[in-house]
PDB file of N, CA and C in Angstrom:
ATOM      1  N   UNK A   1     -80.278  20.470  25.227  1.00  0.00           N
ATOM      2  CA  UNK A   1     -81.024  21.484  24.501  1.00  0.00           C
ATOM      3  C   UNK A   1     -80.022  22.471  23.893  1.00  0.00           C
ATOM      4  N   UNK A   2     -80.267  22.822  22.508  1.00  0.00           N
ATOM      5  CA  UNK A   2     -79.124  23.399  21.951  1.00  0.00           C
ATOM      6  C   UNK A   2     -79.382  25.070  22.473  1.00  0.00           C
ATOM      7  N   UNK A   3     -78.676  26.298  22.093  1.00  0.00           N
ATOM      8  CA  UNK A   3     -78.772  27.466  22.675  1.00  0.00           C
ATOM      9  C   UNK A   3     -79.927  27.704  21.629  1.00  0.00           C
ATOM     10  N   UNK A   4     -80.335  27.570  20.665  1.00  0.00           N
ATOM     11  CA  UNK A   4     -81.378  28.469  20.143  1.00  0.00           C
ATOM     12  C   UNK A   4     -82.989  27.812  20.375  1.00  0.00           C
ATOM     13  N   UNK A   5     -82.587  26.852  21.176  1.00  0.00           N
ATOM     14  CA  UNK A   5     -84.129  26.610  21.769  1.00  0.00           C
ATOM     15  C   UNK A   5     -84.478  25.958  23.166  1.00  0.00           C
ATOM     16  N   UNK A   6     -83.274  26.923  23.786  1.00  0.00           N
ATOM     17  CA  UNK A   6     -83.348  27.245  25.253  1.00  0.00           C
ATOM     18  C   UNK A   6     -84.178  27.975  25.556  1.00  0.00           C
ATOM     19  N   UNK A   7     -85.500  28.109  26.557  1.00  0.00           N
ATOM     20  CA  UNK A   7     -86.327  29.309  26.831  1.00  0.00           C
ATOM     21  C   UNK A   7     -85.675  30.446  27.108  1.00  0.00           C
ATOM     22  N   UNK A   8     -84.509  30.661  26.841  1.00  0.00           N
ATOM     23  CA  UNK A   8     -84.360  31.771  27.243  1.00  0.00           C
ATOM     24  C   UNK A   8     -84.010  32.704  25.795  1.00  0.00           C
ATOM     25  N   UNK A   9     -83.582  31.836  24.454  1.00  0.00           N
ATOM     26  CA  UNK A   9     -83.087  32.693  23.187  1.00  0.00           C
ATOM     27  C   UNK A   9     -84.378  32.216  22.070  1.00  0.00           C
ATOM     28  N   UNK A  10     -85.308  31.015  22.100  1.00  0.00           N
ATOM     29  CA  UNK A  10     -86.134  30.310  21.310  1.00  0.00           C
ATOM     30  C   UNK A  10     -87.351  31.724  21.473  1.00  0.00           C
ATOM     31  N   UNK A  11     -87.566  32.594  22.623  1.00  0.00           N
ATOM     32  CA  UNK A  11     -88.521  33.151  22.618  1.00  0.00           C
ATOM     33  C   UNK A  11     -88.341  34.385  21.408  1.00  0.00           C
ATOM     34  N   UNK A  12     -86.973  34.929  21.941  1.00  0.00           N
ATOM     35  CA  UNK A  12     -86.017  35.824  20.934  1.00  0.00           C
ATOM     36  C   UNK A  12     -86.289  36.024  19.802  1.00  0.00           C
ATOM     37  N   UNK A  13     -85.664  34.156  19.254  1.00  0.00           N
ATOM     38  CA  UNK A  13     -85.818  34.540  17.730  1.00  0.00           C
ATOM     39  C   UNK A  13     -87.759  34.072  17.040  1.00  0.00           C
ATOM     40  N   UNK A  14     -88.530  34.278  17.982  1.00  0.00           N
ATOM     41  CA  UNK A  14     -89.992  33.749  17.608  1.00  0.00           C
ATOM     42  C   UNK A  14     -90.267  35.030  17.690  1.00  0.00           C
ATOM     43  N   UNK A  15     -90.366  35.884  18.723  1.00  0.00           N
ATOM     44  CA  UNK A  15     -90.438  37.188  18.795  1.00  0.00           C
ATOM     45  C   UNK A  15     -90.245  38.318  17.167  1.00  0.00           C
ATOM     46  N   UNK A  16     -88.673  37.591  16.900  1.00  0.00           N
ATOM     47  CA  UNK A  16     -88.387  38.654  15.559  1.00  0.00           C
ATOM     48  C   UNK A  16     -89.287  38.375  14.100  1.00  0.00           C
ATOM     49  N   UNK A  17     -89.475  36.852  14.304  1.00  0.00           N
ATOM     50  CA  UNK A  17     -90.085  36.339  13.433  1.00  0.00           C
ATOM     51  C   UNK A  17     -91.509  36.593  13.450  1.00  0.00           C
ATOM     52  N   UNK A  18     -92.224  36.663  14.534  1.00  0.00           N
ATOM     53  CA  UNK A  18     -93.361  37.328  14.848  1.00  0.00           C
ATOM     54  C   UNK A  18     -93.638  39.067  14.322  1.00  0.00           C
ATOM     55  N   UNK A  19     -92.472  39.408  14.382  1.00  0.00           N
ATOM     56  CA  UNK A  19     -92.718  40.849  14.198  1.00  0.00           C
ATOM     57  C   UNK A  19     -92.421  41.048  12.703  1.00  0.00           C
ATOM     58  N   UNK A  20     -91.723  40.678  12.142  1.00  0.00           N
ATOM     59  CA  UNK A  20     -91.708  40.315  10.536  1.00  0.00           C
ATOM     60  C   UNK A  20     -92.431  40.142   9.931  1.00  0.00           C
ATOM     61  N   UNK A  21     -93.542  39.390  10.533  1.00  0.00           N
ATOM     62  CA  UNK A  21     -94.646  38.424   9.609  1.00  0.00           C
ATOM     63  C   UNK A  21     -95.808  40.139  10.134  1.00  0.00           C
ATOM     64  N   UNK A  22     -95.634  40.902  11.236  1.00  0.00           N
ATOM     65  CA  UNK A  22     -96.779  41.971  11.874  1.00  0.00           C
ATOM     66  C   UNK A  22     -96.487  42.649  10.989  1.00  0.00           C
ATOM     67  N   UNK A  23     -95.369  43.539  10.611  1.00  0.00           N
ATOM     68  CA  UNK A  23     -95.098  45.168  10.169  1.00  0.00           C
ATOM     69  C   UNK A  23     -95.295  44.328   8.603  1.00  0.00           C
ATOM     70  N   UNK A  24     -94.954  43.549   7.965  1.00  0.00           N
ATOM     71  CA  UNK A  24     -95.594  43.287   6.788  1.00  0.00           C
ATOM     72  C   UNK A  24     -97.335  43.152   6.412  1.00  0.00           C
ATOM     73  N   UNK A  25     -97.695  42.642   7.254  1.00  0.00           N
ATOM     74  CA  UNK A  25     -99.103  42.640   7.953  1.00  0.00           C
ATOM     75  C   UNK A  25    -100.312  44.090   7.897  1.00  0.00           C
ATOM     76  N   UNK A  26     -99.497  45.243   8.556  1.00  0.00           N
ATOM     77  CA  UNK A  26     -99.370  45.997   9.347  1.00  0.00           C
ATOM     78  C   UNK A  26     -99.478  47.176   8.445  1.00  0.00           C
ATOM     79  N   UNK A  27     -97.901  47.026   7.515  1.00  0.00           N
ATOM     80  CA  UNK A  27     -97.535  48.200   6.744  1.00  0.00           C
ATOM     81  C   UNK A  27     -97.031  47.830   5.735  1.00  0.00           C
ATOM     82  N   UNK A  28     -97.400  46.120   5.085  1.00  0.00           N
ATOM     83  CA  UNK A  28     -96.986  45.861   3.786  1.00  0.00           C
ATOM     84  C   UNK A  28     -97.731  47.109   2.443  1.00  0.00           C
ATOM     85  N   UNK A  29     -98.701  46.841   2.956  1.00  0.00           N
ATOM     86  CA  UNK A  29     -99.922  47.414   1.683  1.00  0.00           C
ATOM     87  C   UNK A  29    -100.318  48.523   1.703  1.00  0.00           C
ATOM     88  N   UNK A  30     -99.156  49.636   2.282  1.00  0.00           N
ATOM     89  CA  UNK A  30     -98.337  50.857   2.212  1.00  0.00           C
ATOM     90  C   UNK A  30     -97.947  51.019   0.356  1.00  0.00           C
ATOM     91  N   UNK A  31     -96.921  50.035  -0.082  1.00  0.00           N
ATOM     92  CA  UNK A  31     -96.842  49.827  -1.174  1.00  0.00           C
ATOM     93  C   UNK A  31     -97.556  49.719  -2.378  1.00  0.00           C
ATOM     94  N   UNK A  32     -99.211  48.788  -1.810  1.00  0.00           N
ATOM     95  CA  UNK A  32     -99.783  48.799  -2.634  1.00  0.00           C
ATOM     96  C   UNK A  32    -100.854  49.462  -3.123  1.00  0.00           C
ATOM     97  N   UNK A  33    -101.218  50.626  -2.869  1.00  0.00           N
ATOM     98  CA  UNK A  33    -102.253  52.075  -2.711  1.00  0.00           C
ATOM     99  C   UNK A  33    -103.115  51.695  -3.389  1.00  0.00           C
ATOM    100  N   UNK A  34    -102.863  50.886  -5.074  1.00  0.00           N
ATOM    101  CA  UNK A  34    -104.205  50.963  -5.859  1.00  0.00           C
ATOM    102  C   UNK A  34    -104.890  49.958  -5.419  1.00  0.00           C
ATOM    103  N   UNK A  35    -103.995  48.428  -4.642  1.00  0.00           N
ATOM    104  CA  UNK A  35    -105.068  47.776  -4.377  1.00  0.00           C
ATOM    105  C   UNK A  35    -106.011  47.926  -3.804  1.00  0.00           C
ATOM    106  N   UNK A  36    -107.108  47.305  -4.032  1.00  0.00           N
ATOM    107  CA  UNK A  36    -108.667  47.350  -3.103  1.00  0.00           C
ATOM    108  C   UNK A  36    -108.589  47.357  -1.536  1.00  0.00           C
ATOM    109  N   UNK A  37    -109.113  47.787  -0.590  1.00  0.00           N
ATOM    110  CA  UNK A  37    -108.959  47.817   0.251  1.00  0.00           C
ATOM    111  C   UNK A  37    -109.156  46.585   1.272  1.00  0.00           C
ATOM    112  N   UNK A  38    -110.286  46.531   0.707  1.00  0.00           N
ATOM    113  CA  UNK A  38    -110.643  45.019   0.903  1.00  0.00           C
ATOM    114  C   UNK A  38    -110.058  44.047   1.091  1.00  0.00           C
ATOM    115  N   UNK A  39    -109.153  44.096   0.014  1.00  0.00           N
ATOM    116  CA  UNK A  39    -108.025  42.905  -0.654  1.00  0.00           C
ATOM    117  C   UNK A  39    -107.297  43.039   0.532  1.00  0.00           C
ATOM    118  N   UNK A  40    -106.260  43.885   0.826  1.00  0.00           N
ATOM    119  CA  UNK A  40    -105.440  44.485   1.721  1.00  0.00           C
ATOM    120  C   UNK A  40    -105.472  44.056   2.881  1.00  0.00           C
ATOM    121  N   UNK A  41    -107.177  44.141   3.687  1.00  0.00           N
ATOM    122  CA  UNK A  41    -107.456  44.088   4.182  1.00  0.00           C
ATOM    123  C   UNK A  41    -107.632  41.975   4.654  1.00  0.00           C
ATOM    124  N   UNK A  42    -107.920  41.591   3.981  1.00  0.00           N
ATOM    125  CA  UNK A  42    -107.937  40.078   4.028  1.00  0.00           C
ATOM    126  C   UNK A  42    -106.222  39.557   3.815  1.00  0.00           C
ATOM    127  N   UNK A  43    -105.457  39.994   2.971  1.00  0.00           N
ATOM    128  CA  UNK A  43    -104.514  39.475   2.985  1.00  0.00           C
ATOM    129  C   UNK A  43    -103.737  39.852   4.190  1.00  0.00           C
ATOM    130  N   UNK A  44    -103.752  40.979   5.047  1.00  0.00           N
ATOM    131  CA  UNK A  44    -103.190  41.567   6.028  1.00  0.00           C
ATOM    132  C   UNK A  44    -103.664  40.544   7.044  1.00  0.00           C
ATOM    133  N   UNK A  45    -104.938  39.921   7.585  1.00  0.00           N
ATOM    134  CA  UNK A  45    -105.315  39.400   8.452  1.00  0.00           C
ATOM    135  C   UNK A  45    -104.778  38.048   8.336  1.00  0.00           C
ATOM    136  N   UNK A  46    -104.448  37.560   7.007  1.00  0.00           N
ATOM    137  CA  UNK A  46    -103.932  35.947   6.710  1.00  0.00           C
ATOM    138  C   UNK A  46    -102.182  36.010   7.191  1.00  0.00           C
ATOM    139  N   UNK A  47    -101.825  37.411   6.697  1.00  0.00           N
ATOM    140  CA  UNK A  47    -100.219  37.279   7.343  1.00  0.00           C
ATOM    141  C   UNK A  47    -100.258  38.168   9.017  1.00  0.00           C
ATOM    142  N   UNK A  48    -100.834  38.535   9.659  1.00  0.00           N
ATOM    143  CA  UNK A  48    -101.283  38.442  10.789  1.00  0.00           C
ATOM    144  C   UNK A  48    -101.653  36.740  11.376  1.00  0.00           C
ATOM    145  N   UNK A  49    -102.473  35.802  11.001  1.00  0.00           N
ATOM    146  CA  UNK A  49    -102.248  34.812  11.302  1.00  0.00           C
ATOM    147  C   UNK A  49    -100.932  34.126  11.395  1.00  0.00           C
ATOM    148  N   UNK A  50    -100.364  34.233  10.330  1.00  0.00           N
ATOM    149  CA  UNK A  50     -99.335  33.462  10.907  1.00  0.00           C
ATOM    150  C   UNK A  50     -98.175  33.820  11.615  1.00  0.00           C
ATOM    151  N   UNK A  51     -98.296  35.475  11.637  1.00  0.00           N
ATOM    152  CA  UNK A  51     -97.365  36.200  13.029  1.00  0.00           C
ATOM    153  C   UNK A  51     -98.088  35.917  14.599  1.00  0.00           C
ATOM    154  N   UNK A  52     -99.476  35.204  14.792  1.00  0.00           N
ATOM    155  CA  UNK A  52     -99.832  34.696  16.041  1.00  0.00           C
ATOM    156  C   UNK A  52     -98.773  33.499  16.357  1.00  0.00           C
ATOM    157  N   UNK A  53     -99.044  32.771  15.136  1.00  0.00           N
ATOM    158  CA  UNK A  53     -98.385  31.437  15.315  1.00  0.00           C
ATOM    159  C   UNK A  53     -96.678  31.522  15.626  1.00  0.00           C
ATOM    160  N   UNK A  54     -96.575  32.872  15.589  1.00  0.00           N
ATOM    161  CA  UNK A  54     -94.812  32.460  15.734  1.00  0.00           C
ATOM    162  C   UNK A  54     -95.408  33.397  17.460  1.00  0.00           C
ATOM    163  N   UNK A  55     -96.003  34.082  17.896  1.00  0.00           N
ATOM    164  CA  UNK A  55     -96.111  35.017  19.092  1.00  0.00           C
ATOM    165  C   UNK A  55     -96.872  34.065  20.208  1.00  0.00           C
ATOM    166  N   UNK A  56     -97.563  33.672  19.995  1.00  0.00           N
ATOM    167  CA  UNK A  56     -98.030  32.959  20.915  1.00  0.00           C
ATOM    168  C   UNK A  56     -97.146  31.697  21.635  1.00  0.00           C
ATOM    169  N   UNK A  57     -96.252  30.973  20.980  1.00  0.00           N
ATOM    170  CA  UNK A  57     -95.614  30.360  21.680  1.00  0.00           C
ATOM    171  C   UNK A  57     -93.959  31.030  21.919  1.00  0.00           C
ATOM    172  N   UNK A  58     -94.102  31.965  21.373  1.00  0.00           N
ATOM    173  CA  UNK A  58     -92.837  33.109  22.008  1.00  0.00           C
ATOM    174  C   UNK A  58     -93.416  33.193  23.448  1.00  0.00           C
ATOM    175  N   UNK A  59     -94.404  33.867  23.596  1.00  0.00           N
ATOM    176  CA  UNK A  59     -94.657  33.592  24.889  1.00  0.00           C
ATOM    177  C   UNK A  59     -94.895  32.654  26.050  1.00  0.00           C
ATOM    178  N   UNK A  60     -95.559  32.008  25.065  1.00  0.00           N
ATOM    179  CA  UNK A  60     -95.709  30.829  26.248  1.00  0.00           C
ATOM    180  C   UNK A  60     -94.372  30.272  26.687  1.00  0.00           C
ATOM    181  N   UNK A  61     -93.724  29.829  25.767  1.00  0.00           N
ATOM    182  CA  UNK A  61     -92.048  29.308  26.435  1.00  0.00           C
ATOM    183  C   UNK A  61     -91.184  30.275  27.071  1.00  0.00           C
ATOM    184  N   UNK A  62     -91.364  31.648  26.555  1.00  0.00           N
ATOM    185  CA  UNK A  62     -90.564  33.120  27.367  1.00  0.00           C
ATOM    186  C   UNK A  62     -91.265  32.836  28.904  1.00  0.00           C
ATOM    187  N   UNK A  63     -91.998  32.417  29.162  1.00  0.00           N
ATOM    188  CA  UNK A  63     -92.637  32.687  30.193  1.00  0.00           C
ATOM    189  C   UNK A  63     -92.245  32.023  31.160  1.00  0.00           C
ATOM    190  N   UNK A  64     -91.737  30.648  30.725  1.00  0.00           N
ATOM    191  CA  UNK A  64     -90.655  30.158  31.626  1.00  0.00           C
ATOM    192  C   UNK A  64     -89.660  30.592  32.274  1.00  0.00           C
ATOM    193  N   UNK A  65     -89.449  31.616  31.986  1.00  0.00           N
ATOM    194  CA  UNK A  65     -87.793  32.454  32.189  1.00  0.00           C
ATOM    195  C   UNK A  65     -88.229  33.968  32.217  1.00  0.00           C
ATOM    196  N   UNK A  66     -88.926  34.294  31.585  1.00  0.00           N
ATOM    197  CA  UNK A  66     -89.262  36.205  31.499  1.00  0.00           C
ATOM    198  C   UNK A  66     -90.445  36.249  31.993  1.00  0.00           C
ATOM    199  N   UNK A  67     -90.369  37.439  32.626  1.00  0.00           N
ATOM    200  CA  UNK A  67     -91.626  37.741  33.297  1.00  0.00           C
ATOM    201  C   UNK A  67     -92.654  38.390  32.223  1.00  0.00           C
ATOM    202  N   UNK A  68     -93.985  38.360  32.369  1.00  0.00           N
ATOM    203  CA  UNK A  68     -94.613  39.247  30.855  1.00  0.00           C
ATOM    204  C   UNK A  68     -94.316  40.625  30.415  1.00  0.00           C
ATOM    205  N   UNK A  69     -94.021  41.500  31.550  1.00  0.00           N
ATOM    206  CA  UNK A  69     -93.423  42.497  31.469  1.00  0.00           C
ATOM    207  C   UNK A  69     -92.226  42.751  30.077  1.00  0.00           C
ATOM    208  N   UNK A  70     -91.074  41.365  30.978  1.00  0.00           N
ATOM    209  CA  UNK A  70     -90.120  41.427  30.295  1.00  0.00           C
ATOM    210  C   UNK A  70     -90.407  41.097  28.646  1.00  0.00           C
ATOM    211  N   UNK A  71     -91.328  40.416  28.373  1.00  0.00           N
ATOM    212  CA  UNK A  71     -91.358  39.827  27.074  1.00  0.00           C
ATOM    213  C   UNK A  71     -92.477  40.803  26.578  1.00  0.00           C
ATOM    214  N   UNK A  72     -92.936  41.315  26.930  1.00  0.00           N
ATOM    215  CA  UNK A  72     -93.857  42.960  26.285  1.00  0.00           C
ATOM    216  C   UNK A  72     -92.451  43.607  25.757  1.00  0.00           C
ATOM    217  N   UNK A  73     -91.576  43.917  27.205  1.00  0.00           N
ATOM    218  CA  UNK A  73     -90.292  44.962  26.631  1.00  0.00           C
ATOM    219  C   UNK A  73     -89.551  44.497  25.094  1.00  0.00           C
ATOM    220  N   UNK A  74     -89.237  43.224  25.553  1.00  0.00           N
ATOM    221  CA  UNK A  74     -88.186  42.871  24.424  1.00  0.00           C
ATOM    222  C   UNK A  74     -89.484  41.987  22.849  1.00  0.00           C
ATOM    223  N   UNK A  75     -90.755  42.378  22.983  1.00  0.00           N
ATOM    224  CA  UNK A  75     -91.550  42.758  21.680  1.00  0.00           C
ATOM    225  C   UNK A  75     -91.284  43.850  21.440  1.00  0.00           C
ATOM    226  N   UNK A  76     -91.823  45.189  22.110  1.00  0.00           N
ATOM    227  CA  UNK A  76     -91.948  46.310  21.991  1.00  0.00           C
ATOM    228  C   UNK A  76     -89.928  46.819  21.006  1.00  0.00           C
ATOM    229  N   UNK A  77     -89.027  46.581  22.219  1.00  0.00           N
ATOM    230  CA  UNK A  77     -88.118  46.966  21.123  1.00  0.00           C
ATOM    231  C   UNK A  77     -87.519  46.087  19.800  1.00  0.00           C
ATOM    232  N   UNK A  78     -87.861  44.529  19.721  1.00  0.00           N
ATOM    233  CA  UNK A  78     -87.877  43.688  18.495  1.00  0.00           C
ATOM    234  C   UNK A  78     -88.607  44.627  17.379  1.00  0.00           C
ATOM    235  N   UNK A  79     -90.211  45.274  17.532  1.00  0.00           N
ATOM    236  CA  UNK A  79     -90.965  46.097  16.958  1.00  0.00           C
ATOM    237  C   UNK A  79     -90.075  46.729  16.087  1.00  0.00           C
ATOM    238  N   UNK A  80     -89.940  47.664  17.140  1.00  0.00           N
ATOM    239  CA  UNK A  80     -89.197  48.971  16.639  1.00  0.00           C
ATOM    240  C   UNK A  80     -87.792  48.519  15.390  1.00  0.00           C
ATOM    241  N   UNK A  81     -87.070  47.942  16.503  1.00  0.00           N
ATOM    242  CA  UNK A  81     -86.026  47.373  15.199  1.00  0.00           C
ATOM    243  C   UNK A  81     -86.273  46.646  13.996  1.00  0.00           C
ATOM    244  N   UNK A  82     -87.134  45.887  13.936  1.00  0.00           N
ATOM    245  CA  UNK A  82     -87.756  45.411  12.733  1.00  0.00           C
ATOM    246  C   UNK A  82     -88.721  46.232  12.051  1.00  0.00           C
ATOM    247  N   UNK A  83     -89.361  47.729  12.281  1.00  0.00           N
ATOM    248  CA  UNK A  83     -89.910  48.245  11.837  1.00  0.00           C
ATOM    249  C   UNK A  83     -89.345  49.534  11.021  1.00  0.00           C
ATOM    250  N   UNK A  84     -88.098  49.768  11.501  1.00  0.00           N
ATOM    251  CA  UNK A  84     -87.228  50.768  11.390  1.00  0.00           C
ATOM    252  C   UNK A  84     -86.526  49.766   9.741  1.00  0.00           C
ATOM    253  N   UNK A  85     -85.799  48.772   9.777  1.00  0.00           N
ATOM    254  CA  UNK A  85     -85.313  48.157   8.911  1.00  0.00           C
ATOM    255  C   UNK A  85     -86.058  48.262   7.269  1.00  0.00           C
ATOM    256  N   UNK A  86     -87.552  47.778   8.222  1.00  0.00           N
ATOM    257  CA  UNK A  86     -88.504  47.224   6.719  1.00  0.00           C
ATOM    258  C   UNK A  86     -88.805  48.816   6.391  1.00  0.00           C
ATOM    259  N   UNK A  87     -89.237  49.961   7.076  1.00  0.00           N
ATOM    260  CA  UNK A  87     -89.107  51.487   6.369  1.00  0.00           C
ATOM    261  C   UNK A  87     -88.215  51.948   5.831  1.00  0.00           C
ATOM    262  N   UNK A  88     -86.466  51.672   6.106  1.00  0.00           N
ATOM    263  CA  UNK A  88     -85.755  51.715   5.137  1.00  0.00           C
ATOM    264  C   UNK A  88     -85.468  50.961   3.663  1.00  0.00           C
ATOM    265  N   UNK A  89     -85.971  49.840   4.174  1.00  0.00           N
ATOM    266  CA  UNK A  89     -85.507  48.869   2.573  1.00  0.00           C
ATOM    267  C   UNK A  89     -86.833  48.683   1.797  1.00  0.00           C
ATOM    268  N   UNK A  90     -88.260  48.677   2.605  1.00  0.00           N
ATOM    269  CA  UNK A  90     -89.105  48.069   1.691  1.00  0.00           C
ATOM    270  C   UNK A  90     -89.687  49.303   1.414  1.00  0.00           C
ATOM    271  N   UNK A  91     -90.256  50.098   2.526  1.00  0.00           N
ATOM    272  CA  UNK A  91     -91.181  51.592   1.863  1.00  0.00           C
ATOM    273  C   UNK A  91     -90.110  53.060   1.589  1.00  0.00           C
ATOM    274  N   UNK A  92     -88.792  52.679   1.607  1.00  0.00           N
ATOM    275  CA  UNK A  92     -88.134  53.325   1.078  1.00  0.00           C
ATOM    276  C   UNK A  92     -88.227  54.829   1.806  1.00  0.00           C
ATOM    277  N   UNK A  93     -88.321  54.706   3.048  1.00  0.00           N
ATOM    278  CA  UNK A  93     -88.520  55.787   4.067  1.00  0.00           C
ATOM    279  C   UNK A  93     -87.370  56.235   4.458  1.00  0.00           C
ATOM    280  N   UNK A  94     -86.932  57.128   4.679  1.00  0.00           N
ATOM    281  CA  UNK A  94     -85.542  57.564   5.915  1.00  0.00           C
ATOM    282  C   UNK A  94     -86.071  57.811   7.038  1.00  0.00           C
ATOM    283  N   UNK A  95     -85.121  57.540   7.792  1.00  0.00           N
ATOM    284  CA  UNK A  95     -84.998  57.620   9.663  1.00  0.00           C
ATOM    285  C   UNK A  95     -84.408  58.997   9.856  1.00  0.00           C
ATOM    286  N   UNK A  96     -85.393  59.629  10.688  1.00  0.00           N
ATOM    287  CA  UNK A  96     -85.036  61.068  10.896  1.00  0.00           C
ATOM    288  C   UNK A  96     -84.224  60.433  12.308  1.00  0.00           C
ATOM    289  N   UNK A  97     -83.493  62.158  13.358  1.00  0.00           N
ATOM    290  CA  UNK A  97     -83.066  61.844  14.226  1.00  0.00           C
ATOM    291  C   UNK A  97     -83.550  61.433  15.595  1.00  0.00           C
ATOM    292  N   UNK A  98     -85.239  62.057  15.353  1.00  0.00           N
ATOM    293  CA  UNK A  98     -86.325  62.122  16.578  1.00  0.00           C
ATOM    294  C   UNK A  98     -86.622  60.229  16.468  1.00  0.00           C
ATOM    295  N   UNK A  99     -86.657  59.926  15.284  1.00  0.00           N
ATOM    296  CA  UNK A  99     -86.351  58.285  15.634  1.00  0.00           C
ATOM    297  C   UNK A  99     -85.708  57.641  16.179  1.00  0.00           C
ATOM    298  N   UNK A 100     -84.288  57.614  15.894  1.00  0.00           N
ATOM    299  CA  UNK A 100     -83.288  57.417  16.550  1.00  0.00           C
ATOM    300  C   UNK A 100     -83.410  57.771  18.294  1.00  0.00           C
ATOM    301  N   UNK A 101     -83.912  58.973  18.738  1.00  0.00           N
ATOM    302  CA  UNK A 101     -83.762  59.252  19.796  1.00  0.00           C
ATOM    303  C   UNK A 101     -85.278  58.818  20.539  1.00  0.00           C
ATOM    304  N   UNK A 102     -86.326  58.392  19.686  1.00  0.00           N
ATOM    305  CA  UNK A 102     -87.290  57.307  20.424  1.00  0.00           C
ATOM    306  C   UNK A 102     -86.702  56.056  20.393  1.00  0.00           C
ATOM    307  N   UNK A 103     -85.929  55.589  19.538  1.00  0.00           N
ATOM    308  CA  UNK A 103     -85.603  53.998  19.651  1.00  0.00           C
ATOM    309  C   UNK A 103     -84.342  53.979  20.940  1.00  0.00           C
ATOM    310  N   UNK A 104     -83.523  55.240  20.975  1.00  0.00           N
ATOM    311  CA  UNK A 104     -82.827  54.640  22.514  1.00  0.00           C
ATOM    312  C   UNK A 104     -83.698  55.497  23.697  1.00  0.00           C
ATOM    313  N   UNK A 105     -84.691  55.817  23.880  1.00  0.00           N
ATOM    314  CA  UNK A 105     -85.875  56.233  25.119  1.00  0.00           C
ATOM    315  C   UNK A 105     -86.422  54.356  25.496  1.00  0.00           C
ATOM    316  N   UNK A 106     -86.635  54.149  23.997  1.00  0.00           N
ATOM    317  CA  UNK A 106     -86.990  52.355  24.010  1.00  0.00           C
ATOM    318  C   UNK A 106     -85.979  51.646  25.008  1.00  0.00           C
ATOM    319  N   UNK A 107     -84.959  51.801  24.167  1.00  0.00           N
ATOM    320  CA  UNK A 107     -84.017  50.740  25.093  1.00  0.00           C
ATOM    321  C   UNK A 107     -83.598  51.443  26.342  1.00  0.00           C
ATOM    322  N   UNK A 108     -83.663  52.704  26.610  1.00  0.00           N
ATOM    323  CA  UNK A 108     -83.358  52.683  28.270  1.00  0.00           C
ATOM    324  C   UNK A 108     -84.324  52.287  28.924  1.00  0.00           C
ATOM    325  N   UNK A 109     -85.588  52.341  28.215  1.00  0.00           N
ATOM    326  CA  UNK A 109     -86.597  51.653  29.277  1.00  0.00           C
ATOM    327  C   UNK A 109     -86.987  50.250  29.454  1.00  0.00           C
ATOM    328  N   UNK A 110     -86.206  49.534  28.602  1.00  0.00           N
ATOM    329  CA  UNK A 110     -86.234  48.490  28.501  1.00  0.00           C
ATOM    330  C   UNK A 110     -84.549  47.963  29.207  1.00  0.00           C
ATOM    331  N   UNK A 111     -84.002  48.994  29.473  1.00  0.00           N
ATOM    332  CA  UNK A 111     -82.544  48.383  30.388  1.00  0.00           C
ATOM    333  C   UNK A 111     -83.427  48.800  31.208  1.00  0.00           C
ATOM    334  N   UNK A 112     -84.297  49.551  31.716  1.00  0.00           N
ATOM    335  CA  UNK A 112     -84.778  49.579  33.552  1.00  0.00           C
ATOM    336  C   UNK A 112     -85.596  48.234  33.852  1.00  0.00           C
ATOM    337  N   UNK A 113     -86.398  47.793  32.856  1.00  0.00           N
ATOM    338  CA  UNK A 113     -87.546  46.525  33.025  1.00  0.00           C
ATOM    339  C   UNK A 113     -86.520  45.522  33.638  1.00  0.00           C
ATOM    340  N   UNK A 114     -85.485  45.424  32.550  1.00  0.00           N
ATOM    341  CA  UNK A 114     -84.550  44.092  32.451  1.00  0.00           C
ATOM    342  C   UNK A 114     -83.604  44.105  34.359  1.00  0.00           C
ATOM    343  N   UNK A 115     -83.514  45.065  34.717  1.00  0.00           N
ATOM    344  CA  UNK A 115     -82.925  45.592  36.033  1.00  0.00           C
ATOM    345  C   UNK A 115     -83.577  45.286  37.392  1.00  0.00           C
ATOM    346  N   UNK A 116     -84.981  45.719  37.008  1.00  0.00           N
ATOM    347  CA  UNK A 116     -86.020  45.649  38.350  1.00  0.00           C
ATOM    348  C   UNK A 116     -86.222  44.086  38.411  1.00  0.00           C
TER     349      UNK A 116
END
């Protein structure tokens, strides 16, 4: 089994890919204000579908190796880092410092999960 689809890194990169396909999902149509809501609203749920399809078997194979806990933690900060990225490049947002200082509150609590 090669390293990127060992249960222990295959969940990883399904996880990021999962969260890619959400915050576009999520907070694509941020961008698009005049569209209908409606619209927004259906196309958001079709790219939501296919962020199940990469999350659901993130988990199921993480689960071999991570406890759910652990694979909540390392969604929760995948989230953040992929959400932080797409507000800088796609909605053209800046990162204040109170961000920064929730995204490492994230990861220390996610070095305590990974510990216990």
């Amino acid at each position: 089994m090669s390293n990127i689809t060992s249960a222990h890194v295959l969940p990883i990169v399904l996880l990021i890919a999962s969260n890619l396909f959400m915050t576009i999902a999520w907070y694509g149509h941020l961008a698009y204000k005049n569209t209908a809501l409606w619209i927004v609203v259906l196309v958001s749920w079709a790219i939501a579908f296919i962020e199940y399809c990469f999350a659901v078997p993130a988990n199921r194979i993480g689960h071999q190796v991570y406890s759910a806990a652990e694979l909540k933690t390392m969604q929760e900060v995948i989230t953040f880092a992929v959400f932080i990225l797409f507000s800088v490049f796609f909605l053209k947002e800046s990162i204040t410092f109170q961000h920064i200082i929730g995204f490492c509150v994230i990861i220390a609590g996610a070095t305590i999960v990974f510990r216990a």
